[in-house]
C-alpha atoms as a PDB file:
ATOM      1  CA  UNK A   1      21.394  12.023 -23.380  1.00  0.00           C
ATOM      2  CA  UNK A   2      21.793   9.564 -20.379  1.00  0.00           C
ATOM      3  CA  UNK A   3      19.483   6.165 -20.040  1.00  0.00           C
ATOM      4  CA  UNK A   4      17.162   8.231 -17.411  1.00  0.00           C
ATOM      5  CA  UNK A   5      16.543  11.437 -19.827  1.00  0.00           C
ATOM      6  CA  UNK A   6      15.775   8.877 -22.792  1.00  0.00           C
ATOM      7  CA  UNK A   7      12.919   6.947 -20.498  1.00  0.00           C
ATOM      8  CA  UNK A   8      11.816  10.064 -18.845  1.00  0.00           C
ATOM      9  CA  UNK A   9      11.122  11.248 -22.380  1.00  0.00           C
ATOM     10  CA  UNK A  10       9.861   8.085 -24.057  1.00  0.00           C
ATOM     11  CA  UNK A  11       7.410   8.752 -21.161  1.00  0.00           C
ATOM     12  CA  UNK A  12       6.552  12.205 -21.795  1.00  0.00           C
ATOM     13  CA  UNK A  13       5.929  11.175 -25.314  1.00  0.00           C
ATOM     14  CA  UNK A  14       3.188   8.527 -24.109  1.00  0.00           C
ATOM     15  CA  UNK A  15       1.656  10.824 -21.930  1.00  0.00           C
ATOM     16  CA  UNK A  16       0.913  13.606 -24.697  1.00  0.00           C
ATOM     17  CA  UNK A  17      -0.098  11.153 -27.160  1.00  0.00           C
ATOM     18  CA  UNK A  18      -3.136  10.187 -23.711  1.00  0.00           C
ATOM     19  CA  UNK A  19      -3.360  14.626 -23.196  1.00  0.00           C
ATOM     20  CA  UNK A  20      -1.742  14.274 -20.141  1.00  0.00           C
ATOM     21  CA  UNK A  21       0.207  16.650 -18.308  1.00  0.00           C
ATOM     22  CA  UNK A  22       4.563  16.525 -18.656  1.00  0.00           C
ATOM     23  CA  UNK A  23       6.016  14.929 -15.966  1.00  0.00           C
ATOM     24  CA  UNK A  24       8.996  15.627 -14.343  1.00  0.00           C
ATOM     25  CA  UNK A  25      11.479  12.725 -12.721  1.00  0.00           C
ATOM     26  CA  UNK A  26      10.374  13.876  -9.317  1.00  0.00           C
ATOM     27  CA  UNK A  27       6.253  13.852 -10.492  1.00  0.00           C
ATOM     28  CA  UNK A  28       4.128  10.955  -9.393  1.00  0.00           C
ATOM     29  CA  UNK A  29       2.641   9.212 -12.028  1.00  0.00           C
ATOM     30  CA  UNK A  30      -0.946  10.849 -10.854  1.00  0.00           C
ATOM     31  CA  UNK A  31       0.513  14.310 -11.987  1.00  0.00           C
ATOM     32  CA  UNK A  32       0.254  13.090 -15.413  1.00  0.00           C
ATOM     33  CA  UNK A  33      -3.428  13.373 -14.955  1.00  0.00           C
ATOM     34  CA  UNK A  34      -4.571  10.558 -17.392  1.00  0.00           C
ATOM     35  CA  UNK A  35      -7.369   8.631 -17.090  1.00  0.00           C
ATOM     36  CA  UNK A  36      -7.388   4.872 -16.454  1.00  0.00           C
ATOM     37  CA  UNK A  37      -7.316   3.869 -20.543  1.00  0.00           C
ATOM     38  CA  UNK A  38      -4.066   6.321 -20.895  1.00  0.00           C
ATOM     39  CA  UNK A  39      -2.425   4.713 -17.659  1.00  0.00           C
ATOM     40  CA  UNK A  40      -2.959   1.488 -19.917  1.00  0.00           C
ATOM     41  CA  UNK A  41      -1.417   2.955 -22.382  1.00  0.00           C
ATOM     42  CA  UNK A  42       1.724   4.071 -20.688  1.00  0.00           C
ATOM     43  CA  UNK A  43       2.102   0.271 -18.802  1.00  0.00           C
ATOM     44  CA  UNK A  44       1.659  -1.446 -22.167  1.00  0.00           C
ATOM     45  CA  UNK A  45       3.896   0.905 -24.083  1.00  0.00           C
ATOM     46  CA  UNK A  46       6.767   0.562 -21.334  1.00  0.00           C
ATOM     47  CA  UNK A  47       5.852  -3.219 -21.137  1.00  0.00           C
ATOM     48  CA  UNK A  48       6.579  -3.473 -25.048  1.00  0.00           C
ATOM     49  CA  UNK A  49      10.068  -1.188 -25.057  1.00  0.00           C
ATOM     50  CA  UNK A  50      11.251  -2.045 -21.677  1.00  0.00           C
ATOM     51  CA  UNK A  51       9.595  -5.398 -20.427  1.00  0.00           C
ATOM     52  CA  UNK A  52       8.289  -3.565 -17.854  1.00  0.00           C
ATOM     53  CA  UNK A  53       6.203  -6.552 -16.386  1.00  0.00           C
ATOM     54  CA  UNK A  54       8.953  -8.965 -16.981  1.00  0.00           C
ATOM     55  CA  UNK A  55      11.124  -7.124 -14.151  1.00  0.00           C
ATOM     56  CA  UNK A  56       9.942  -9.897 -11.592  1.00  0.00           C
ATOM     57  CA  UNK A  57       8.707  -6.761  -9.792  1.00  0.00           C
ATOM     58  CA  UNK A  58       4.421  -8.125 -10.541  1.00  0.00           C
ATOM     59  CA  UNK A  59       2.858 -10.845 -10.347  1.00  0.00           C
ATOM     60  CA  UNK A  60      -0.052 -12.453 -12.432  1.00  0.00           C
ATOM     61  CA  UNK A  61      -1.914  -9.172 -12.478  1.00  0.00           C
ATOM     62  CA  UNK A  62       0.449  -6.362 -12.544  1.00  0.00           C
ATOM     63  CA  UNK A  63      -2.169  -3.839 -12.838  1.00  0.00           C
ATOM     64  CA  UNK A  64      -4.097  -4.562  -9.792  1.00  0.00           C
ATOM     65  CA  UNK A  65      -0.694  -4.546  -8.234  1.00  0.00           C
ATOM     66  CA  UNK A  66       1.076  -0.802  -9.341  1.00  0.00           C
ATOM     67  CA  UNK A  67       0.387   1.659  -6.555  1.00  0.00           C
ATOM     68  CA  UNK A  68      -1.253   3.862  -9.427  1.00  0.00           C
ATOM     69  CA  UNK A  69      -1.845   7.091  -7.103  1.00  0.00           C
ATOM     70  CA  UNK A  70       1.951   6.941  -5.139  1.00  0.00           C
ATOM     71  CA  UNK A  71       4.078   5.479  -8.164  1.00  0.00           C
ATOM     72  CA  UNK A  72       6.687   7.740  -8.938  1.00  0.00           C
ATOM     73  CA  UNK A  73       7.991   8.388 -12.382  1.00  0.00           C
ATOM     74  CA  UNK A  74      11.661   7.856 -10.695  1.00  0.00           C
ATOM     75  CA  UNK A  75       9.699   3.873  -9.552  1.00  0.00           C
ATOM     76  CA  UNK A  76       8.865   3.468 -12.816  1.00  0.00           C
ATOM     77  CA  UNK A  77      12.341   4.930 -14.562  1.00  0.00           C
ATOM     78  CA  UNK A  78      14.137   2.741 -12.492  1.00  0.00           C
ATOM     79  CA  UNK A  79      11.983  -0.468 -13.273  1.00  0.00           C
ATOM     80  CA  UNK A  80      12.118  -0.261 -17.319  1.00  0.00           C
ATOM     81  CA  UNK A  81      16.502   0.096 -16.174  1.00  0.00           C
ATOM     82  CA  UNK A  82      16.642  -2.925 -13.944  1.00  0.00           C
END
């Protein structure tokens, strides 16, 4: 299993643990259908295996900064690899 498949799935695995809906690389994040306390979910948990606000990408407040209804899942893939 390459790098992608691995965060693609650690993502999947968030998202049913909030009821969302699978996502696929080429899903936006809003596909998932969670609500805003399962979104926090999914940021912290990728924040805690990935450093996903450490990425230089945010700024004091990353979550008033993600793009939470046009983030892709390949955005955020890409961001927990940088």
């Amino acid at each position: 299993m390459n790098k992608t498949d691995e965060v693609l799935d650690f993502i999947n695995k968030i998202i049913r643990e909030e009821r969302g809906n699978r996502v696929t690389i080429d899903s936006k994040l809003q596909d998932a259908n969670l609500d805003s306390f399962g979104v926090t979910m999914l940021f912290m948990n990728l924040d805690n295996k990935y450093n996903y606000f450490i990425k230089g990408k945010y700024g004091d407040n990353p979550f008033e900064e993600i793009d939470y209804k046009n983030i892709t899942i390949k955005e955020i893939i890409n961001t927990c690899l940088s």
